[in-house]
PDB file of N, CA and C in Angstrom:
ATOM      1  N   UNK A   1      65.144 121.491 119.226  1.00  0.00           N
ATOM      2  CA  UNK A   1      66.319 121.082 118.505  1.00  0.00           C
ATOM      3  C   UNK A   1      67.459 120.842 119.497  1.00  0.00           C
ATOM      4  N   UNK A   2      67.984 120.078 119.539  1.00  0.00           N
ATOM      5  CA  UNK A   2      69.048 119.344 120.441  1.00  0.00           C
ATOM      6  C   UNK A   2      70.414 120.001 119.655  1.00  0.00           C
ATOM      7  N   UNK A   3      71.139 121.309 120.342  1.00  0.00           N
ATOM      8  CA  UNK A   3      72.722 121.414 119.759  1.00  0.00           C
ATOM      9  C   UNK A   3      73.702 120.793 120.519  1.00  0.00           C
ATOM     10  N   UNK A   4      73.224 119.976 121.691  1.00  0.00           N
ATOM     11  CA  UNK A   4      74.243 119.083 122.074  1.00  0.00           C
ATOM     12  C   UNK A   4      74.351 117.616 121.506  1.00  0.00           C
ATOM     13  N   UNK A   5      74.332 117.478 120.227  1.00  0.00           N
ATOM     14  CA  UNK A   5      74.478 116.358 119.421  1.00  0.00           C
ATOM     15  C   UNK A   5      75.896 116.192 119.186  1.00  0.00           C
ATOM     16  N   UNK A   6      76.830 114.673 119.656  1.00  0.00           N
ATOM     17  CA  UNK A   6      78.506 114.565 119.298  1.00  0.00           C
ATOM     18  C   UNK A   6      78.125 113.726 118.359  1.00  0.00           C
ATOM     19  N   UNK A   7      78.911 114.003 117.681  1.00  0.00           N
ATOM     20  CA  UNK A   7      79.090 113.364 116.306  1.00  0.00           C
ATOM     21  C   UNK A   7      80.067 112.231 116.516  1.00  0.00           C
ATOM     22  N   UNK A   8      80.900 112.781 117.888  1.00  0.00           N
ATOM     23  CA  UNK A   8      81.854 111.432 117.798  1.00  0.00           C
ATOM     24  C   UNK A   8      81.922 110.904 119.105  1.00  0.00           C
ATOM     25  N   UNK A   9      82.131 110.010 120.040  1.00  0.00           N
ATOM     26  CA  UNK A   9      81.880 109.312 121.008  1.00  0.00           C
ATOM     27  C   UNK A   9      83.152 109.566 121.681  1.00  0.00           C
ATOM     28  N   UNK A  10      84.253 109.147 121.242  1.00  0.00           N
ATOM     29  CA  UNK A  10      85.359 108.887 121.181  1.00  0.00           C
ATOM     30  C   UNK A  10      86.202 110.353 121.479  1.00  0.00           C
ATOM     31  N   UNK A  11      85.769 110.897 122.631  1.00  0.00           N
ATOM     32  CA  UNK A  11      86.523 112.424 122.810  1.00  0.00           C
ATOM     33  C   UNK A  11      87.715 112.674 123.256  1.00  0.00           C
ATOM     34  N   UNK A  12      88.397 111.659 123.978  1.00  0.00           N
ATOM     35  CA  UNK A  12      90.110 111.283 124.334  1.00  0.00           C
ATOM     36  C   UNK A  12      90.284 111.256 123.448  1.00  0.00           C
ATOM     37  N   UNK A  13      90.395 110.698 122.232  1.00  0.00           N
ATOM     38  CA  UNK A  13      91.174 110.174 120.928  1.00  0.00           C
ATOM     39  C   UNK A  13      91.484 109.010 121.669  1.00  0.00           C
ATOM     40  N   UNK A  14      91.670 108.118 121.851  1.00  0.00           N
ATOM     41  CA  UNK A  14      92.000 106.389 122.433  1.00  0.00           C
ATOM     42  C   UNK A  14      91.685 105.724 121.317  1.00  0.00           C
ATOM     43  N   UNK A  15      92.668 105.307 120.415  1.00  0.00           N
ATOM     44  CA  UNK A  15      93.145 104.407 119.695  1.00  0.00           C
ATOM     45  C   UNK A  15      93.468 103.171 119.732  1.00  0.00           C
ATOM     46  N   UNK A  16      92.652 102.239 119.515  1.00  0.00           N
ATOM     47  CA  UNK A  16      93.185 100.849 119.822  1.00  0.00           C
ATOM     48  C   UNK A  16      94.121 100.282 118.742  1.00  0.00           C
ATOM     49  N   UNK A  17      95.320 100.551 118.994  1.00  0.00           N
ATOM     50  CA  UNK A  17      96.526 100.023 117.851  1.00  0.00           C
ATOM     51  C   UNK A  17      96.313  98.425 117.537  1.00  0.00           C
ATOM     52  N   UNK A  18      96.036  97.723 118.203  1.00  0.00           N
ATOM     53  CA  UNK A  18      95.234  96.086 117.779  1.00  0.00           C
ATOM     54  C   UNK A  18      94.363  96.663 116.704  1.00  0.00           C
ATOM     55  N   UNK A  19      93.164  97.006 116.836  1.00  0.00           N
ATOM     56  CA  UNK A  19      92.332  97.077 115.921  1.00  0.00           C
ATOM     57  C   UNK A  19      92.873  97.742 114.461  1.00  0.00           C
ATOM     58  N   UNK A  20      93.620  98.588 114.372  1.00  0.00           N
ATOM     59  CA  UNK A  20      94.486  99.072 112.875  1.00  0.00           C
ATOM     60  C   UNK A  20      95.819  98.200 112.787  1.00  0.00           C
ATOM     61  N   UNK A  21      95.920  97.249 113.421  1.00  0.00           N
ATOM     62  CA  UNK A  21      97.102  96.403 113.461  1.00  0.00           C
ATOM     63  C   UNK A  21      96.670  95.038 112.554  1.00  0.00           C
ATOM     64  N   UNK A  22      95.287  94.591 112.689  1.00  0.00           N
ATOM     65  CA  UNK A  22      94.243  93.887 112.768  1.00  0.00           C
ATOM     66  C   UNK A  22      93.771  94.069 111.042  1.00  0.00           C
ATOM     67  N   UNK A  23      93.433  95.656 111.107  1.00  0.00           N
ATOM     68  CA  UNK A  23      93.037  95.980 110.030  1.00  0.00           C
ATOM     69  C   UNK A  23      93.614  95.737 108.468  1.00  0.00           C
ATOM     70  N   UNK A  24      94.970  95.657 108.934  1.00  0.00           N
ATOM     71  CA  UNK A  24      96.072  96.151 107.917  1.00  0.00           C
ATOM     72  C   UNK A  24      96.481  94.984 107.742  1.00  0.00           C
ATOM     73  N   UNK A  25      96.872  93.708 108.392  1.00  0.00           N
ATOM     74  CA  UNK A  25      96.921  92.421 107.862  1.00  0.00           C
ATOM     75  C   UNK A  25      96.345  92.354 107.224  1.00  0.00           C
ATOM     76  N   UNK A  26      94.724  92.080 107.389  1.00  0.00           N
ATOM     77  CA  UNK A  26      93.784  91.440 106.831  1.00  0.00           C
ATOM     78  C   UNK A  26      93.445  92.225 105.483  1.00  0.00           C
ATOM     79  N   UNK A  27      93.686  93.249 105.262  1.00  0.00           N
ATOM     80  CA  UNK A  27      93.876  93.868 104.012  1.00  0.00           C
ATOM     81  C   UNK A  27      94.577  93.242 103.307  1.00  0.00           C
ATOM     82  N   UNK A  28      96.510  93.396 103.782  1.00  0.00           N
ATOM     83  CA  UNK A  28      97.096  93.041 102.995  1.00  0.00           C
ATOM     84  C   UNK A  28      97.224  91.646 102.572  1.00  0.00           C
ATOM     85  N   UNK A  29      96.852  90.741 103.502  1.00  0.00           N
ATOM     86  CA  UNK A  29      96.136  89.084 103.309  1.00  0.00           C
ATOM     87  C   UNK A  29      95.272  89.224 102.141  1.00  0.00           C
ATOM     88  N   UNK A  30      94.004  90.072 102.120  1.00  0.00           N
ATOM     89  CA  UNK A  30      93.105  89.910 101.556  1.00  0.00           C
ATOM     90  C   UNK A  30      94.037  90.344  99.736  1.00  0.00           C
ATOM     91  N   UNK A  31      94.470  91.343  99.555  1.00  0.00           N
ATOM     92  CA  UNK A  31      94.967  91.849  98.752  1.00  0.00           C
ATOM     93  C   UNK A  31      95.939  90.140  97.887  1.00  0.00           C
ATOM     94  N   UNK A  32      96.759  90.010  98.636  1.00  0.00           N
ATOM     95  CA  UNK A  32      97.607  88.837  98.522  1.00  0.00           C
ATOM     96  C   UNK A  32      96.633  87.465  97.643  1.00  0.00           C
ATOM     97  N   UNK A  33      95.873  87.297  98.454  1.00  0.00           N
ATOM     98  CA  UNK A  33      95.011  86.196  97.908  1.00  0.00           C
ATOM     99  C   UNK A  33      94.367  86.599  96.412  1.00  0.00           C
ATOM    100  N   UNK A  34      94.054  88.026  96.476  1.00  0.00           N
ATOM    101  CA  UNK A  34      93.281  88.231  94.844  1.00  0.00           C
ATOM    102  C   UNK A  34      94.085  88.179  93.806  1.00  0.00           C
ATOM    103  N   UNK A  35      95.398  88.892  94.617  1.00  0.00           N
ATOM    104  CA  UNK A  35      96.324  88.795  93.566  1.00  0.00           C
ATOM    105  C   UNK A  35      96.752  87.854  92.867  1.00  0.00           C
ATOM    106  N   UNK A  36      96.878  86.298  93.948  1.00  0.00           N
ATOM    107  CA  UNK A  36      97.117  85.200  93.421  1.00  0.00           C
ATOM    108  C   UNK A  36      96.223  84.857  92.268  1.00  0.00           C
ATOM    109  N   UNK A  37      95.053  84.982  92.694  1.00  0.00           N
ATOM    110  CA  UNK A  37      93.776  83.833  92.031  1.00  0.00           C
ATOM    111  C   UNK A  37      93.598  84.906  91.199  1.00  0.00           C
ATOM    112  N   UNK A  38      93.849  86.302  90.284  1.00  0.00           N
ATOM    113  CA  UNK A  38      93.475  86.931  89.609  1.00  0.00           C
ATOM    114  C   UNK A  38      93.967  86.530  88.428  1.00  0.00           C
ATOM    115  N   UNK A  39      95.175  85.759  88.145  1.00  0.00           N
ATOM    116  CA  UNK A  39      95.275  85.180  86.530  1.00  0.00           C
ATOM    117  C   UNK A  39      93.966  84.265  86.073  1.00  0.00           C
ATOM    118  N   UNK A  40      94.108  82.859  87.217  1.00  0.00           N
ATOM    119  CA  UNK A  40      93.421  82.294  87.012  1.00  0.00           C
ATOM    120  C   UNK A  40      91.655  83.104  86.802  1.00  0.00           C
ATOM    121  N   UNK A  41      91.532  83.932  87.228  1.00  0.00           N
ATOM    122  CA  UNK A  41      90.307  84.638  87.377  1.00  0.00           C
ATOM    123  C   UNK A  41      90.153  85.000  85.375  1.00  0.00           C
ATOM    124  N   UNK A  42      90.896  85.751  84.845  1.00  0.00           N
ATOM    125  CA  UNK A  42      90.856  86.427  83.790  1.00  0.00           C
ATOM    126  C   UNK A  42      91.432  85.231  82.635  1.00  0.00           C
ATOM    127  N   UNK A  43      91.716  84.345  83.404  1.00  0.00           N
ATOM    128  CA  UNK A  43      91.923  83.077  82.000  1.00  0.00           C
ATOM    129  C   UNK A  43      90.660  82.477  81.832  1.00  0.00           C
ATOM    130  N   UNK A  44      89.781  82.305  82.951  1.00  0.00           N
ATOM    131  CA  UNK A  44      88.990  81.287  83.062  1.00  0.00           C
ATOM    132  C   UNK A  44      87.799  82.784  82.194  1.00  0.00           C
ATOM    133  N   UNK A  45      87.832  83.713  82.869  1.00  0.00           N
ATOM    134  CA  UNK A  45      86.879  84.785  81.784  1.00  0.00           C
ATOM    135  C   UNK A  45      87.058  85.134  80.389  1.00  0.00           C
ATOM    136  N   UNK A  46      88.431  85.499  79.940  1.00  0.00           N
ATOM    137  CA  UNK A  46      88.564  85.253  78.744  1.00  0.00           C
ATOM    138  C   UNK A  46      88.049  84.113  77.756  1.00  0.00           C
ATOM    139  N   UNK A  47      88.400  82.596  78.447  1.00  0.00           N
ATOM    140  CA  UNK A  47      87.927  81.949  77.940  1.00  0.00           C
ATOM    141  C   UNK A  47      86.294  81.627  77.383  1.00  0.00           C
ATOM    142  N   UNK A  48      86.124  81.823  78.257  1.00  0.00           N
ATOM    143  CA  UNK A  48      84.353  81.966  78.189  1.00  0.00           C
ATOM    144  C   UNK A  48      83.884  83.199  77.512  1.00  0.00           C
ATOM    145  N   UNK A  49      84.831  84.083  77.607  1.00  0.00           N
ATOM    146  CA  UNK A  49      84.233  85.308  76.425  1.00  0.00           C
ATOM    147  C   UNK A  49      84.679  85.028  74.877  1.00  0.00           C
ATOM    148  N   UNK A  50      85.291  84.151  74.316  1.00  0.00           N
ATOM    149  CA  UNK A  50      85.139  83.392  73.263  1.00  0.00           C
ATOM    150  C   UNK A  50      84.701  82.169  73.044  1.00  0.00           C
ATOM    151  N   UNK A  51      84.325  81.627  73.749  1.00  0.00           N
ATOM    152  CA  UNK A  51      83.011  80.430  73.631  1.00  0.00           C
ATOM    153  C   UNK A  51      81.421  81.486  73.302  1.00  0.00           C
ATOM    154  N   UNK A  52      81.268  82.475  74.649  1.00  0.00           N
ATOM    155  CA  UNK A  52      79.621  82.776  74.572  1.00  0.00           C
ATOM    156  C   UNK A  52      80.124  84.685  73.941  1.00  0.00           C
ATOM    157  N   UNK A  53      79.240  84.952  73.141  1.00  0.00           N
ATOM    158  CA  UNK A  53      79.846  86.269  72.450  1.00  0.00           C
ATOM    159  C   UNK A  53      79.380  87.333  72.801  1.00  0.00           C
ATOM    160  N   UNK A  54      78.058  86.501  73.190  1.00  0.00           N
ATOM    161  CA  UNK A  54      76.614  87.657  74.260  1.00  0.00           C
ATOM    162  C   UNK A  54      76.891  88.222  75.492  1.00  0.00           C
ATOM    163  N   UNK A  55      76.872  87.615  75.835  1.00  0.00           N
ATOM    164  CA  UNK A  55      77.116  87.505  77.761  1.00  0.00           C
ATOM    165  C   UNK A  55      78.928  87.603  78.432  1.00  0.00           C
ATOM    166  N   UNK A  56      79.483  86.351  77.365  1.00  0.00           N
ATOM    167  CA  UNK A  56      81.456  86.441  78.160  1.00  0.00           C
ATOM    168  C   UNK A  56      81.996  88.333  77.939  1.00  0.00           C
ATOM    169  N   UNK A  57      81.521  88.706  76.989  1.00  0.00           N
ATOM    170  CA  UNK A  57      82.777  90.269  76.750  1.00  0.00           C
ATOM    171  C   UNK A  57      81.903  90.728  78.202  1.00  0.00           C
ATOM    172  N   UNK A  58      80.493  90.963  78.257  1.00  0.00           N
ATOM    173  CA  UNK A  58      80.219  91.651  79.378  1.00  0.00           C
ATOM    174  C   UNK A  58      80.728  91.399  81.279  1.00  0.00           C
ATOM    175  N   UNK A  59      81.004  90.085  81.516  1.00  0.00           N
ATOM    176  CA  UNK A  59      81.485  89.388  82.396  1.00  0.00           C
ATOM    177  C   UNK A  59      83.144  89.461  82.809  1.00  0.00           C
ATOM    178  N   UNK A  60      83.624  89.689  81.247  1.00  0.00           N
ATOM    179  CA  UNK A  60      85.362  90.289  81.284  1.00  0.00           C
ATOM    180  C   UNK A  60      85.464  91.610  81.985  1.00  0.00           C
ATOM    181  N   UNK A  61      84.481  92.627  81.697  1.00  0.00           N
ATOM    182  CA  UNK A  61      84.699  93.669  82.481  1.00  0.00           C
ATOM    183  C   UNK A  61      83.919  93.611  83.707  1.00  0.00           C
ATOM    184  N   UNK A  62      82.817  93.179  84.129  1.00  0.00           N
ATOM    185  CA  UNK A  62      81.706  93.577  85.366  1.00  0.00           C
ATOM    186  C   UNK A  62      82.556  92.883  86.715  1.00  0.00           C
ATOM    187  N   UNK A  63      82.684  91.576  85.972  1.00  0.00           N
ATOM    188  CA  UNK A  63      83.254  90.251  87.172  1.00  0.00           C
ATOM    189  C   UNK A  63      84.267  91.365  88.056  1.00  0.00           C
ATOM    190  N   UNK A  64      85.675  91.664  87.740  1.00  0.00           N
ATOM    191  CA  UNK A  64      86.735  91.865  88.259  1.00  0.00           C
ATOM    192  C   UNK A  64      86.127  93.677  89.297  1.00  0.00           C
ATOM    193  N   UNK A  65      85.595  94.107  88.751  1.00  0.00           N
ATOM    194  CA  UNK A  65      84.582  95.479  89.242  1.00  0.00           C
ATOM    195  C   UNK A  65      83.775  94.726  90.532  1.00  0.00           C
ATOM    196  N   UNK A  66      83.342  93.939  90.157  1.00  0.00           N
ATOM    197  CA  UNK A  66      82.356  93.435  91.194  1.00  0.00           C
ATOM    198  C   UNK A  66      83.125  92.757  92.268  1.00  0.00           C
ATOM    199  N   UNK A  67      83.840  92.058  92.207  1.00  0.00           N
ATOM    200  CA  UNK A  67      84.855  91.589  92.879  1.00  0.00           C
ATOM    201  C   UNK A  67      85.624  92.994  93.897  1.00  0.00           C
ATOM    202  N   UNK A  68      86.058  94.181  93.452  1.00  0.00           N
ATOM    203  CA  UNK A  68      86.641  95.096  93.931  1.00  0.00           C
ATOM    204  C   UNK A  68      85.758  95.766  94.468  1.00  0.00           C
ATOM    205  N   UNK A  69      84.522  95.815  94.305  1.00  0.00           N
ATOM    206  CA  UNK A  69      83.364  96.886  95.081  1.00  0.00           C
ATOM    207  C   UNK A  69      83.307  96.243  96.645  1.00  0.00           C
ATOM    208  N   UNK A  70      83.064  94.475  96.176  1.00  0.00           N
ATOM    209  CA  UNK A  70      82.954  93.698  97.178  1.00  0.00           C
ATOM    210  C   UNK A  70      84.220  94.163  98.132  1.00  0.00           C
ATOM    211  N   UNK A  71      85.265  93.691  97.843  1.00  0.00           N
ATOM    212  CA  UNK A  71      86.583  93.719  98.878  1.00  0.00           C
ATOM    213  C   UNK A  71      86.237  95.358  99.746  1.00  0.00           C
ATOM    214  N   UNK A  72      85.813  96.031  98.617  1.00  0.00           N
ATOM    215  CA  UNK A  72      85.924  97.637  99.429  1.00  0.00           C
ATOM    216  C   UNK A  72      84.520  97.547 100.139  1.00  0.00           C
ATOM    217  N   UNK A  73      83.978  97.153 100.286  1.00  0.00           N
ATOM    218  CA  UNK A  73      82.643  97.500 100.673  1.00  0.00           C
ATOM    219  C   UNK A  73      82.762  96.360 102.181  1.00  0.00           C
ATOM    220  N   UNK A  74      83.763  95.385 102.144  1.00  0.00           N
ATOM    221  CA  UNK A  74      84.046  94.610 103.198  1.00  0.00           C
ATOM    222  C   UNK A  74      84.576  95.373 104.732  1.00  0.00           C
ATOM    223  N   UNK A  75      85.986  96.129 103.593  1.00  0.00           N
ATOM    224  CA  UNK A  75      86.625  96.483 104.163  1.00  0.00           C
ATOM    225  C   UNK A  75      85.704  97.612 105.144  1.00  0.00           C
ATOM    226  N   UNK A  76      85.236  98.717 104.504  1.00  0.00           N
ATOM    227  CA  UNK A  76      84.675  99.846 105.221  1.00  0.00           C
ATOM    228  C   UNK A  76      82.718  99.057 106.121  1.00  0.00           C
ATOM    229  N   UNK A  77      82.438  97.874 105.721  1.00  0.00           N
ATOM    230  CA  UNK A  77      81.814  97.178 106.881  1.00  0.00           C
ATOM    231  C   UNK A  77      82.500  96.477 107.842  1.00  0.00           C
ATOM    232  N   UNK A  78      84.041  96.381 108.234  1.00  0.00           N
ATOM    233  CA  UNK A  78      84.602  95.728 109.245  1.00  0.00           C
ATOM    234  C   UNK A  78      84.735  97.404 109.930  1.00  0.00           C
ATOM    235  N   UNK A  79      85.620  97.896 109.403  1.00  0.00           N
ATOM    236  CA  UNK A  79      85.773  99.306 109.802  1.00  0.00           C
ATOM    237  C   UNK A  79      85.035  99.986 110.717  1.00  0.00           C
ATOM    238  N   UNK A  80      83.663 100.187 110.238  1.00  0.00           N
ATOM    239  CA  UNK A  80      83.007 100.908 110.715  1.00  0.00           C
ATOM    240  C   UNK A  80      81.827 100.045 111.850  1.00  0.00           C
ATOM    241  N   UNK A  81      82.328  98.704 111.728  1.00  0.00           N
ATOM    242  CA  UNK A  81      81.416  97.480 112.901  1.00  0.00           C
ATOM    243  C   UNK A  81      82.768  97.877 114.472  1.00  0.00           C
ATOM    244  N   UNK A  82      84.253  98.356 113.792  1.00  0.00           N
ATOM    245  CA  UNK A  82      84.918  98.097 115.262  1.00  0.00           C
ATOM    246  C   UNK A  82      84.264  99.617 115.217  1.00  0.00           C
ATOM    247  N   UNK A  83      84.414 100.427 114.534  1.00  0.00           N
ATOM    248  CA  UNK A  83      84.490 101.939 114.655  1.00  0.00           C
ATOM    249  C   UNK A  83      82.996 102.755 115.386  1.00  0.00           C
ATOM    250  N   UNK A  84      82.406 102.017 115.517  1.00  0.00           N
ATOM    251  CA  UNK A  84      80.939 101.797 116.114  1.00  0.00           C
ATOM    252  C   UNK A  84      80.465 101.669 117.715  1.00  0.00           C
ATOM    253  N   UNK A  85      81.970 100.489 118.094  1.00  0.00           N
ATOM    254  CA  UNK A  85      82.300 100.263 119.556  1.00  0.00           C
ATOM    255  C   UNK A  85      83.089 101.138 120.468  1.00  0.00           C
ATOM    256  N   UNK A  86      83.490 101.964 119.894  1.00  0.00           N
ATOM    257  CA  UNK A  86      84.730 103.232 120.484  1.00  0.00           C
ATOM    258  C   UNK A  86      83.877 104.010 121.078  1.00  0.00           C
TER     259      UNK A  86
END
């Protein structure tokens, strides 16, 4: 059994302020853009959840969920691709 296993690489603490500088735009970019296109997002679903009666109510709630898993699931795969190189 190996107890010299580091869990973390990174034993200075050395912070690359670019890379959380980097991070935090592109968040708040990313954030910015959904926000825009999110009316249009929930007009264009609504609509279609009174045309189809089966399928649109389920799509009003999953779509905008799925959409947010995505963004988060982006975010913590950029994260952890720089967080990998340290």
């Amino acid at each position: 059994m190996d107890f010299n296993l580091k869990l973390r690489r990174d034993t200075h603490g050395d912070l690359d302020p670019g890379m959380w500088a980097g991070l935090f735009v592109s968040v708040v970019i990313l954030v910015l853009i959904v926000a825009a296109l999110f009316p249009t997002l929930t007009t264009a679903l609504t609509n279609y959840a009174g045309n189809e009666t089966t399928f649109g109510p389920i799509l009003v709630i999953v779509v905008p969920l799925v959409i947010g898993a995505a963004i988060l699931l982006g975010i913590v795969a950029v994260f952890l691709g720089k967080a990998r190189n340290i």
